[in-house]
C-alpha atoms as a PDB file:
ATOM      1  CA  UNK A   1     111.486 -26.964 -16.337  1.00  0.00           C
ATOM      2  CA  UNK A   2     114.170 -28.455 -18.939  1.00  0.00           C
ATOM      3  CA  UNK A   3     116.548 -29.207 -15.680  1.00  0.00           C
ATOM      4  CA  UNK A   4     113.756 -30.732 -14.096  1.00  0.00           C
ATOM      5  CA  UNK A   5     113.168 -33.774 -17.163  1.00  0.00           C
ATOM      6  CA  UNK A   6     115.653 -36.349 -18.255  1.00  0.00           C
ATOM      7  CA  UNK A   7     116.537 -38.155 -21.459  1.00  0.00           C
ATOM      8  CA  UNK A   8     113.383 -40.241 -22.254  1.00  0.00           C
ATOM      9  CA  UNK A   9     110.753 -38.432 -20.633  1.00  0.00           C
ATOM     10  CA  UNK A  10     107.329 -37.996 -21.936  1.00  0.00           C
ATOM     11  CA  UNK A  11     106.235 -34.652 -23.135  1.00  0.00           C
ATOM     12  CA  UNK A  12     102.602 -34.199 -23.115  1.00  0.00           C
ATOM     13  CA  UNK A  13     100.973 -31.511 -24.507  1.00  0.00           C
ATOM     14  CA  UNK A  14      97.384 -30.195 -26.543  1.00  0.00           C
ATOM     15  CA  UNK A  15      96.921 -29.208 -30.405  1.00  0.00           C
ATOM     16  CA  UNK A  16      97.537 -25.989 -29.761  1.00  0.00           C
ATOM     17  CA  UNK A  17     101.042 -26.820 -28.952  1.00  0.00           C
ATOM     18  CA  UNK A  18     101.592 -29.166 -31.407  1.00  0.00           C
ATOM     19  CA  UNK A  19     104.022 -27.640 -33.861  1.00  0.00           C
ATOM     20  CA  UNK A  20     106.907 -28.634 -36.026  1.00  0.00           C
ATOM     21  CA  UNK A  21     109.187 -26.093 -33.805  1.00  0.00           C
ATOM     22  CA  UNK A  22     108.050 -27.258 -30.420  1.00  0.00           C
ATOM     23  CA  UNK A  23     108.372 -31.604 -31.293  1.00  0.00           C
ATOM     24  CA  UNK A  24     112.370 -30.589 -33.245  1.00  0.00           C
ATOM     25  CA  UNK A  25     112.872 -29.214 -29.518  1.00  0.00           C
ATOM     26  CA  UNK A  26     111.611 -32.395 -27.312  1.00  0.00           C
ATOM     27  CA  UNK A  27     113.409 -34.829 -29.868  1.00  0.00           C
ATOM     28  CA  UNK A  28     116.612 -32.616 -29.729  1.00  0.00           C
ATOM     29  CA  UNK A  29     117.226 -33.121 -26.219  1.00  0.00           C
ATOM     30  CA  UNK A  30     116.195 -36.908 -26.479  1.00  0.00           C
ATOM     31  CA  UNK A  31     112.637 -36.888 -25.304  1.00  0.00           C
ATOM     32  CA  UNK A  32     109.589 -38.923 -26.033  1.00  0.00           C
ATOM     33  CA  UNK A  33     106.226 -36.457 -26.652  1.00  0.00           C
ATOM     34  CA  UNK A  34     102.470 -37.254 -26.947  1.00  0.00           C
ATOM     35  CA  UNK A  35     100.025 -34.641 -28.153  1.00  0.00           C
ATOM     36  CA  UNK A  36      96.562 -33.887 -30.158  1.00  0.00           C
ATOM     37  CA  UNK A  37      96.424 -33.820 -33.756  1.00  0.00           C
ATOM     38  CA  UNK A  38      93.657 -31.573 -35.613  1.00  0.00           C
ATOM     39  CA  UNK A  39      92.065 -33.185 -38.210  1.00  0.00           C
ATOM     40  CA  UNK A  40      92.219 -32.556 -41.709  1.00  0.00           C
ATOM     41  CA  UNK A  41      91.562 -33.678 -44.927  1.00  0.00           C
ATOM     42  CA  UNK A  42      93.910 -36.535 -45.285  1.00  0.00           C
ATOM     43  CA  UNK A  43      92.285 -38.107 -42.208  1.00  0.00           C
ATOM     44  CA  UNK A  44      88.850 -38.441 -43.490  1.00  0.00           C
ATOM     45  CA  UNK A  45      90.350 -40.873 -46.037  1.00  0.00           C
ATOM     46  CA  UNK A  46      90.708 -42.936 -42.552  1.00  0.00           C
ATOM     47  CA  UNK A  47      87.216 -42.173 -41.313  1.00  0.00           C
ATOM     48  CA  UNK A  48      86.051 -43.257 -44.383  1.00  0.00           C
ATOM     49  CA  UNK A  49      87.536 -46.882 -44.112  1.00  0.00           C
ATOM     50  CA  UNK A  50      87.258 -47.061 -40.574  1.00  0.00           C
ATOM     51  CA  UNK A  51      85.273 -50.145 -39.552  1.00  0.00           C
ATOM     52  CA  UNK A  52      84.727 -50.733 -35.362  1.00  0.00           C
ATOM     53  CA  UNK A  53      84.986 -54.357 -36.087  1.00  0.00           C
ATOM     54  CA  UNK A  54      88.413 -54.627 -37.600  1.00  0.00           C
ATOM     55  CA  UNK A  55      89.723 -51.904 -34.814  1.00  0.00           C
ATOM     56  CA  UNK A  56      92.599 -52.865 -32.971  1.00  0.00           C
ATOM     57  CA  UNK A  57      91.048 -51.332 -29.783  1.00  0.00           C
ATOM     58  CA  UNK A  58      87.328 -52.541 -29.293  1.00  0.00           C
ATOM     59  CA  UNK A  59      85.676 -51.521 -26.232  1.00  0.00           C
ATOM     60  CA  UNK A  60      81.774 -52.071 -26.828  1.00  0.00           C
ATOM     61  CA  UNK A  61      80.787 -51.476 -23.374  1.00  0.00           C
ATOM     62  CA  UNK A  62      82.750 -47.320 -23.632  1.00  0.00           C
ATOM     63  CA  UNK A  63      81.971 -47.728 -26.787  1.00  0.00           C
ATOM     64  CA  UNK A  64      85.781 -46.894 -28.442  1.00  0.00           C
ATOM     65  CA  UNK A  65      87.496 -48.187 -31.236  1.00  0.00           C
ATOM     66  CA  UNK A  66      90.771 -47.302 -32.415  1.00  0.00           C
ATOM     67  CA  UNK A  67      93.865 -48.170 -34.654  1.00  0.00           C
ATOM     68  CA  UNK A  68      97.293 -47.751 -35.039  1.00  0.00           C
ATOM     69  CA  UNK A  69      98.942 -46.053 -37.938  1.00  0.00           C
ATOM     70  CA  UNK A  70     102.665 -46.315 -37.898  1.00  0.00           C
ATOM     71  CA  UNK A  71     104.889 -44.199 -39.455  1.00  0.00           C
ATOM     72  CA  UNK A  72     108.663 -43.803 -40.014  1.00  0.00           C
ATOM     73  CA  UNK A  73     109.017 -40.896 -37.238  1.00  0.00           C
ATOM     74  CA  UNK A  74     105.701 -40.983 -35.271  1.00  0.00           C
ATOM     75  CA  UNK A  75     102.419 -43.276 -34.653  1.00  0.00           C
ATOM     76  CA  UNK A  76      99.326 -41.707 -34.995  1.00  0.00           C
ATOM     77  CA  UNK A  77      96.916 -42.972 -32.724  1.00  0.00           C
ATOM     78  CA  UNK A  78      93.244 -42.971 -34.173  1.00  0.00           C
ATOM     79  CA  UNK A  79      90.163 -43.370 -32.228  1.00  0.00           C
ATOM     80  CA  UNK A  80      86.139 -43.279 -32.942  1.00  0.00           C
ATOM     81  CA  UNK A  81      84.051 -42.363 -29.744  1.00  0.00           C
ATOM     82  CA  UNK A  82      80.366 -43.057 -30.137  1.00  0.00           C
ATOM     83  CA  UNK A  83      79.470 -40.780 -26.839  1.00  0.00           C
ATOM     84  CA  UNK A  84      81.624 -38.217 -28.317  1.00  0.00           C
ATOM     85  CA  UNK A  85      79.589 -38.496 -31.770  1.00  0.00           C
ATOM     86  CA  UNK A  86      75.956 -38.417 -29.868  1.00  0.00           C
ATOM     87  CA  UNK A  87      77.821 -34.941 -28.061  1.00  0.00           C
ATOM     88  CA  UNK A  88      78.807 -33.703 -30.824  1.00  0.00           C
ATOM     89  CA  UNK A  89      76.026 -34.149 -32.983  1.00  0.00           C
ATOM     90  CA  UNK A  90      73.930 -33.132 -29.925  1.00  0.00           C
ATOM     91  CA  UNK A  91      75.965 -29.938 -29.976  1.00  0.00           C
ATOM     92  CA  UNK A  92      75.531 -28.908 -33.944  1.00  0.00           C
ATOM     93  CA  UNK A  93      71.565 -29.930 -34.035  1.00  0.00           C
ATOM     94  CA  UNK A  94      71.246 -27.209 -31.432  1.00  0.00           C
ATOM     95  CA  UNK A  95      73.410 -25.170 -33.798  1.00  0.00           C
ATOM     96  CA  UNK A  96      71.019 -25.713 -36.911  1.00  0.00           C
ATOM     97  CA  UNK A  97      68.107 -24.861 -35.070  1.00  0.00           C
ATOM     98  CA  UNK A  98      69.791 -21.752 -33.983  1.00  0.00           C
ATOM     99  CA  UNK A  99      70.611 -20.881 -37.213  1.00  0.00           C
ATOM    100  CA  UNK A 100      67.485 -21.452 -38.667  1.00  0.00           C
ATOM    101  CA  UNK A 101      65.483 -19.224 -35.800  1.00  0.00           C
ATOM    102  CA  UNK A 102      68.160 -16.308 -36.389  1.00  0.00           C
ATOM    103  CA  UNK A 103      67.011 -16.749 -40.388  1.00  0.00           C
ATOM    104  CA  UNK A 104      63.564 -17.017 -39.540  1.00  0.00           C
ATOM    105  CA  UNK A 105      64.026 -13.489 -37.609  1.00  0.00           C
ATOM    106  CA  UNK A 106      65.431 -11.752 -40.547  1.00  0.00           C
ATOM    107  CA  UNK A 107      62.619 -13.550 -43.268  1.00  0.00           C
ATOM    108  CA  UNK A 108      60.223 -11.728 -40.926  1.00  0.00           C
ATOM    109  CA  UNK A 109      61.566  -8.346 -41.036  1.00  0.00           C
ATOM    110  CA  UNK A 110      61.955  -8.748 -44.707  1.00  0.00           C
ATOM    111  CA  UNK A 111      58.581  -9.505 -45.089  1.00  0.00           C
ATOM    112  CA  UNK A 112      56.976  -6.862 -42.689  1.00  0.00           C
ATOM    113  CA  UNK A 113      59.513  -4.345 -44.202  1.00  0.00           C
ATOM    114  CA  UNK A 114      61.162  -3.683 -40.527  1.00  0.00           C
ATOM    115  CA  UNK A 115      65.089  -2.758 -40.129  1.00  0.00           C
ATOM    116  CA  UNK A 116      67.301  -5.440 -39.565  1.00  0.00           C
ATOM    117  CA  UNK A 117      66.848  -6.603 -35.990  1.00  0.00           C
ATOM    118  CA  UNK A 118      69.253  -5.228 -33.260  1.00  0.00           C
ATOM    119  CA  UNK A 119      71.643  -8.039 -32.357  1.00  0.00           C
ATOM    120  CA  UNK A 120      72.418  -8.674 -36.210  1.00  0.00           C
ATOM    121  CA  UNK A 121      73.366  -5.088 -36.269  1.00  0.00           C
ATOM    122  CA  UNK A 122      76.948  -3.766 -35.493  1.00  0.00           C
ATOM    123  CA  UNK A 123      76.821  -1.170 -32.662  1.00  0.00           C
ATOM    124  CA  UNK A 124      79.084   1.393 -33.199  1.00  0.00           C
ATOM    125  CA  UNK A 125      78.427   4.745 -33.717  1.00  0.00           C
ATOM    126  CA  UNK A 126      81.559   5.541 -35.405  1.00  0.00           C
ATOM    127  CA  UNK A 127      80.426   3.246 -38.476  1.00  0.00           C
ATOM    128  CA  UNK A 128      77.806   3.682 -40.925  1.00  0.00           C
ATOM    129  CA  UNK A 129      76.361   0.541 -42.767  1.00  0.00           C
ATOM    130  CA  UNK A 130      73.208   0.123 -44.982  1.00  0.00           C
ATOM    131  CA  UNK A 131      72.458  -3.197 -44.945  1.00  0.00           C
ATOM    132  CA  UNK A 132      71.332  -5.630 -47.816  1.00  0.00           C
ATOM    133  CA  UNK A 133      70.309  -9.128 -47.216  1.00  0.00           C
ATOM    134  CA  UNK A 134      68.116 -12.120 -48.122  1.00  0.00           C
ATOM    135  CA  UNK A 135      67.542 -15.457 -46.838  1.00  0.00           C
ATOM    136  CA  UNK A 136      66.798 -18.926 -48.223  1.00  0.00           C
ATOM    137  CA  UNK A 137      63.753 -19.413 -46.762  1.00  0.00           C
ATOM    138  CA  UNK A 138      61.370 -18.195 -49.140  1.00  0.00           C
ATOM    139  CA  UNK A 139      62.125 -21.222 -51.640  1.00  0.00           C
ATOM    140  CA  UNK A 140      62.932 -23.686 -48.352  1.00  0.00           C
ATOM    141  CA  UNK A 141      60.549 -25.609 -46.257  1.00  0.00           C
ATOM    142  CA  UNK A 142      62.004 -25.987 -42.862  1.00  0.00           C
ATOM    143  CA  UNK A 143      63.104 -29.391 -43.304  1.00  0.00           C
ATOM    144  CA  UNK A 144      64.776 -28.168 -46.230  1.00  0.00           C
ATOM    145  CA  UNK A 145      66.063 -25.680 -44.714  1.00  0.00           C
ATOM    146  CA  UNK A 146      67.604 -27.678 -41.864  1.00  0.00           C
ATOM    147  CA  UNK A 147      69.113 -30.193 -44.371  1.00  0.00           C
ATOM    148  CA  UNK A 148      71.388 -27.561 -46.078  1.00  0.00           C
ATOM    149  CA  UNK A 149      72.331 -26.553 -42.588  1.00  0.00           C
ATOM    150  CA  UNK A 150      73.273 -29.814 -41.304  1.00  0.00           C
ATOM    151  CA  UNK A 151      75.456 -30.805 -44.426  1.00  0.00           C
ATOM    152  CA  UNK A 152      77.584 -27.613 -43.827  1.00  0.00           C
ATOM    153  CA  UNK A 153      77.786 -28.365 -40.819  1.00  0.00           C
ATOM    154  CA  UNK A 154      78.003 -31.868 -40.148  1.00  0.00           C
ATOM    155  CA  UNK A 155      81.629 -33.116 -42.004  1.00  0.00           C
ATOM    156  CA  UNK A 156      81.458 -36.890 -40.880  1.00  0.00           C
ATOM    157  CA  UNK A 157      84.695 -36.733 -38.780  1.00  0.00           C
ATOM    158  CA  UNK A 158      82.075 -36.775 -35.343  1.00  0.00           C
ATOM    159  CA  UNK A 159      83.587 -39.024 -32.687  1.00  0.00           C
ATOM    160  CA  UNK A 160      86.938 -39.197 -34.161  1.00  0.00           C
ATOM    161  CA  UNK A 161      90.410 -37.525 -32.740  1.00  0.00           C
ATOM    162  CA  UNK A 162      93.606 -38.502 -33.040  1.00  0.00           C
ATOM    163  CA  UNK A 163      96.998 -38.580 -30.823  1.00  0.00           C
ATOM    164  CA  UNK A 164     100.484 -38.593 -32.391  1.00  0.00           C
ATOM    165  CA  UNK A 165     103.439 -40.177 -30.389  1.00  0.00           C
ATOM    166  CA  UNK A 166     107.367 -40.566 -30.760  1.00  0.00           C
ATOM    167  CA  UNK A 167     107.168 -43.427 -28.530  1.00  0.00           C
ATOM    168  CA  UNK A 168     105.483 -46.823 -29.214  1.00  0.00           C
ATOM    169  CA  UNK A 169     102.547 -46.985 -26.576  1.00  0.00           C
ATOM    170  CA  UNK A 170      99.113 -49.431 -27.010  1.00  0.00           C
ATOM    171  CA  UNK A 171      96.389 -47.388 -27.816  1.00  0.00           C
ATOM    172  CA  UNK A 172      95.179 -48.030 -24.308  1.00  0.00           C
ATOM    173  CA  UNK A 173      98.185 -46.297 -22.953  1.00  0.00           C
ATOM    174  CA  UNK A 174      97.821 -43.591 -25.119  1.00  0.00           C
ATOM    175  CA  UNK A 175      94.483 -42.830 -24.493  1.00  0.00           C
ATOM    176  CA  UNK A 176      94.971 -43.230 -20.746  1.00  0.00           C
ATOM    177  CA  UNK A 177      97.850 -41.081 -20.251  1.00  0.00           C
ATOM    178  CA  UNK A 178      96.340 -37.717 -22.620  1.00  0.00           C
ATOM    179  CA  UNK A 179      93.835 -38.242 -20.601  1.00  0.00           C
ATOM    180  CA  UNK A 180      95.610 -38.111 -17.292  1.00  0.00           C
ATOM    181  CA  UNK A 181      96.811 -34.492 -18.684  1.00  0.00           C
ATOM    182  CA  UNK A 182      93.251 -33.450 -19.058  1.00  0.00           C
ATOM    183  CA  UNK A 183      92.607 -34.036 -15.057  1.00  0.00           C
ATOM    184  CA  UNK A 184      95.699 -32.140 -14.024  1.00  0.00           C
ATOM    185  CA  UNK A 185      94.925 -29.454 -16.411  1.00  0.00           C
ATOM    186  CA  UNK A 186      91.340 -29.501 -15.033  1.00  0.00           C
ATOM    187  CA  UNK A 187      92.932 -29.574 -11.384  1.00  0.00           C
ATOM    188  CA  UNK A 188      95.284 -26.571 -12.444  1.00  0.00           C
ATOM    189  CA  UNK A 189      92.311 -24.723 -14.223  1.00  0.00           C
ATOM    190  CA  UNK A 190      90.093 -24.927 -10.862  1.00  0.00           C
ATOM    191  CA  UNK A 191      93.125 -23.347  -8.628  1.00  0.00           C
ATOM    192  CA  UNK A 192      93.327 -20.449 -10.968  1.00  0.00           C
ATOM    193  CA  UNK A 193      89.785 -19.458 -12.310  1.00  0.00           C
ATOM    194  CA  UNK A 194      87.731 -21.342  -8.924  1.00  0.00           C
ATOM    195  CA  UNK A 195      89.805 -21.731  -6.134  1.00  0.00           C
ATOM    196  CA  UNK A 196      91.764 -18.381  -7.282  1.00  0.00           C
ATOM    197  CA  UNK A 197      95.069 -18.921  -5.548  1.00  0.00           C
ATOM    198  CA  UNK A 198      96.978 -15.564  -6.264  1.00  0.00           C
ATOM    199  CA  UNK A 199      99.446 -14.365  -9.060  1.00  0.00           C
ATOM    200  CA  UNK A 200     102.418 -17.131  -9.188  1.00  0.00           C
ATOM    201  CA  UNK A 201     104.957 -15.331 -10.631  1.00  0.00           C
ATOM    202  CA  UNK A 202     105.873 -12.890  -8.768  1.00  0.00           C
ATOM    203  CA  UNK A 203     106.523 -14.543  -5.428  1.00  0.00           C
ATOM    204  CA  UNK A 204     109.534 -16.252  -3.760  1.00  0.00           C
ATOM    205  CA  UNK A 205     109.700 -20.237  -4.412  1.00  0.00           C
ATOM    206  CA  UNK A 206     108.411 -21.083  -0.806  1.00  0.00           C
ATOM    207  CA  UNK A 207     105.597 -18.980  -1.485  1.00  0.00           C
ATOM    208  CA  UNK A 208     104.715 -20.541  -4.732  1.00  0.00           C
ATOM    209  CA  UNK A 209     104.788 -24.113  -2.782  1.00  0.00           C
ATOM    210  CA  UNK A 210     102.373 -22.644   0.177  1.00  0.00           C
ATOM    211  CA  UNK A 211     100.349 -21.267  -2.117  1.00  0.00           C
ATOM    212  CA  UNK A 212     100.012 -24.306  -4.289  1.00  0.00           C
ATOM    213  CA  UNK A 213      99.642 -27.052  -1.146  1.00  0.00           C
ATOM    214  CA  UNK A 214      97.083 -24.810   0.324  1.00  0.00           C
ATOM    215  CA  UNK A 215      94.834 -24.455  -3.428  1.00  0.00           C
ATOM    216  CA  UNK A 216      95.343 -28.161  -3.772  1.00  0.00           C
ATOM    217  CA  UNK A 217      93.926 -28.319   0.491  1.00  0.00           C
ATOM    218  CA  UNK A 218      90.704 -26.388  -1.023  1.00  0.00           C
ATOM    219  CA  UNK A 219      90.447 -28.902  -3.669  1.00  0.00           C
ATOM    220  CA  UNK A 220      90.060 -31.328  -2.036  1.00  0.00           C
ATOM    221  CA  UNK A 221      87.500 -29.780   0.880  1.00  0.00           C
ATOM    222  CA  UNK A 222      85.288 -29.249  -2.175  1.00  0.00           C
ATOM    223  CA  UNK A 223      86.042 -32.499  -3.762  1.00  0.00           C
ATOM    224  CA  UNK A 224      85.113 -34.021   0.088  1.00  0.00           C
ATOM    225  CA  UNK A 225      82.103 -32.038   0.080  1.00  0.00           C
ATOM    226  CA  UNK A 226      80.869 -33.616  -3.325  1.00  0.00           C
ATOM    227  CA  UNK A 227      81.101 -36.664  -1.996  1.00  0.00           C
ATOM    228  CA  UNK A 228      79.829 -36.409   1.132  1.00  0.00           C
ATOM    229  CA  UNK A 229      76.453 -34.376  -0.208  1.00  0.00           C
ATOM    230  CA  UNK A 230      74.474 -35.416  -3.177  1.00  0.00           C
ATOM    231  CA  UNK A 231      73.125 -32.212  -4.009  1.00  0.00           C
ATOM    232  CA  UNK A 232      76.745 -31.250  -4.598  1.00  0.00           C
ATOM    233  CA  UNK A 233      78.086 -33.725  -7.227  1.00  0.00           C
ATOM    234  CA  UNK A 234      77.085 -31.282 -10.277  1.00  0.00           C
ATOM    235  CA  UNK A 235      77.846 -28.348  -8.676  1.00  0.00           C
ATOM    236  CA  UNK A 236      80.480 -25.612  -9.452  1.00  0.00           C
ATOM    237  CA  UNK A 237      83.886 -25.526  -7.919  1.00  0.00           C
ATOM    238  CA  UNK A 238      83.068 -21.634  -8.010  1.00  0.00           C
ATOM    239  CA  UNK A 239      79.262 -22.067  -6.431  1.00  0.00           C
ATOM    240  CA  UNK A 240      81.084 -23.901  -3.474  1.00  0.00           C
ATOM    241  CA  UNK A 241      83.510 -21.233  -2.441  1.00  0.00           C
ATOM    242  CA  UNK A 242      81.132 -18.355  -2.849  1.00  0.00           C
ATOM    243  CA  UNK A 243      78.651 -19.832  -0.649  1.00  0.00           C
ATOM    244  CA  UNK A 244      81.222 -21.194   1.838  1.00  0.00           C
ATOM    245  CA  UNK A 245      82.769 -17.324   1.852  1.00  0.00           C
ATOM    246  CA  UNK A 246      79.496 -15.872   2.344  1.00  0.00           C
ATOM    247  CA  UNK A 247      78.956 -18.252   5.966  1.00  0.00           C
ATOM    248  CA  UNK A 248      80.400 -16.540   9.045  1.00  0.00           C
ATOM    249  CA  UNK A 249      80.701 -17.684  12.518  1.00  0.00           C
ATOM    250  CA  UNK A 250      80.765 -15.577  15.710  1.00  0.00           C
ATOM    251  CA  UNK A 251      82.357 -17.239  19.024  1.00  0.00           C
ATOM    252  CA  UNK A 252      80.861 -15.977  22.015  1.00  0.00           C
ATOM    253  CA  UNK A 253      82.854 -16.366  25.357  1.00  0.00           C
ATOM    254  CA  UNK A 254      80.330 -16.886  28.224  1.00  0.00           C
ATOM    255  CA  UNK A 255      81.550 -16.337  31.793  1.00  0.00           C
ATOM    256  CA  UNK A 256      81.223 -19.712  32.688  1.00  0.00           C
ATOM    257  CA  UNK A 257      83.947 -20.244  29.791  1.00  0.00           C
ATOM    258  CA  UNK A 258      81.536 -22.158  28.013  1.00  0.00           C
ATOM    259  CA  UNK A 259      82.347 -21.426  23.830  1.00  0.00           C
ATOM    260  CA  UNK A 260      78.245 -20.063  22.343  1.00  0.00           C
ATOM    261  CA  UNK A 261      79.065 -20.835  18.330  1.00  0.00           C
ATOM    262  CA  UNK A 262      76.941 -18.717  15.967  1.00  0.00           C
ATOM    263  CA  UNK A 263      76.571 -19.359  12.617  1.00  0.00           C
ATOM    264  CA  UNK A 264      74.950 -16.611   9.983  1.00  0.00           C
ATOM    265  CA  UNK A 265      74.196 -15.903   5.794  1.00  0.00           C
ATOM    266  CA  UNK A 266      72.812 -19.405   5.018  1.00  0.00           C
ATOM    267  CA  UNK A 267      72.430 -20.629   2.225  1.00  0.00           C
ATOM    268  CA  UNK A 268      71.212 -24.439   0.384  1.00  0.00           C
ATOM    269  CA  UNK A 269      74.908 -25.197   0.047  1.00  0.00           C
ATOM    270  CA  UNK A 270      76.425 -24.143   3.155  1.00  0.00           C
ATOM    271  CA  UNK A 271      73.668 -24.962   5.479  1.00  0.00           C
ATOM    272  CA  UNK A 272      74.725 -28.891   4.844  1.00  0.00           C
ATOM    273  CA  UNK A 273      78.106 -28.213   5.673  1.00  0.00           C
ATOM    274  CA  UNK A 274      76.636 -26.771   8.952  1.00  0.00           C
ATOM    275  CA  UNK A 275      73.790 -28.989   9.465  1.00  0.00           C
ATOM    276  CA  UNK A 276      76.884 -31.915   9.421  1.00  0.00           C
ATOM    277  CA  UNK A 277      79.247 -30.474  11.684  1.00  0.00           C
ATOM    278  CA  UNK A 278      75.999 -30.233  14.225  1.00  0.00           C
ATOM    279  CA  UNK A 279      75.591 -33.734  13.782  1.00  0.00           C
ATOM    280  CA  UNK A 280      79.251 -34.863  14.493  1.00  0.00           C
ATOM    281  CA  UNK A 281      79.833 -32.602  17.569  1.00  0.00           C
END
């Protein structure tokens, strides 16, 4: 891949390969790199004096506000999301209330003087464990009980993430090209895991590029197929190839050399691929 890049290029990459060893490597051969920063406690000193209406980037309509923080070797690009905030907050209420029915479930074989229930249990035979445990609820109401949950799990950095650059982008450039390495990887994750195009590494280069052009073909079937049907738009790269494998056709040649085309294993999704090619022919 090195051979591939020159001096300059832009490195893009997740958190999970941001490290010190990695960035020494991209700045020794003179590259530029743009990744995802974690955040820790030194950035909620930000959050807390973040204000939307002194942002450098204000976009009411998105909803995104960000700043710039330059410093002597990298710029750390800092944004606040407010659909990211409702998601996330979305996704730890229905983490409280989890919590608090798994507590509930234990209070109640406490109280009826029942073993611990099953799925709280570990299953292995080859360990022994007698089991001692309480919960809060006894002195909680539930909406004290969901309070203490929420502030241990709610930290106040909801809707923010940072990117950290060498190179001196806007924070609209930033922004747009991370993101632009979320689609490929998206792309890349749907020819593995949906499309399933086979092992890559093991086969000759022109099999690699076959293999690739025709995954990326499949792609974009399926991506035709969204748009073409409604029903489609929210479904699975995965639901669309099973039920396309499952539909098979049988030609029939008649003696008048007339081609008889039957089509067999229907299903919701495939039966509008069918019911369309009926239509055009």
């Amino acid at each position: 891949m090195k051979s591939k890049l020159k001096k300059g290029s832009l490195i893009v990459f997740d958190k999970g390969a941001n490290t010190i060893k990695n960035i020494k490597i991209i700045q020794k051969d003179k590259m530029e790199y743009l990744t995802s920063m974690k955040l820790n406690t030194s950035d909620d000193k930000i959050i807390e004096k973040f204000d939307p209406k002194k942002a450098e980037l204000r976009d009411p309509e998105e909803g995104l506000y960000g700043i710039k923080i330059v410093k002597p070797n990298s710029i750390k690009y800092f944004y606040f999301s407010e659909s990211l905030q409702k998601r996330q907050l979305e996704s730890k209420a229905r983490a409280v209330l989890k919590k608090l029915k798994e507590a509930k479930e234990i209070q109640k074989a406490i109280v009826n003087k029942k073993k611990l229930p099953k799925k709280f249990r570990i299953d292995n035979e080859l360990i022994e464990i007698e089991y001692s445990f309480r919960t809060k609820l006894e002195e909680l109401s539930d909406e004290e009980a969901i309070e203490l949950l929420k502030a241990s799990l709610i930290n106040g950095r909801e809707g923010f993430f940072c990117l950290k650059s060498s190179k001196d982008l806007t924070l609209e450039e930033a922004l747009k090209i991370y993101r632009r390495k979320d689609s490929i990887e998206k792309i890349f994750h749907s020819l593995k895991n949906e499309i399933q195009i086979k092992p890559l590494r093991v086969w000759s280069d022109d099999s690699i590029y076959g293999a690739i052009i025709l995954g990326f073909i499949a792609q974009l079937f399926i991506s035709l197929m969204r748009y073409e049907f409604e029903d489609l738009k929210h479904r699975s790269t995965k639901f669309i190839k099973k039920s396309l494998k499952n539909l098979t056709l049988t030609v029939n040649f008649l003696k008048n050399g007339v081609k008889q085309y039957i089509f067999a294993n229907f299903d919701k999704i495939n039966s509008l691929f069918v019911a369309r090619m009926s239509e055009i022919s």
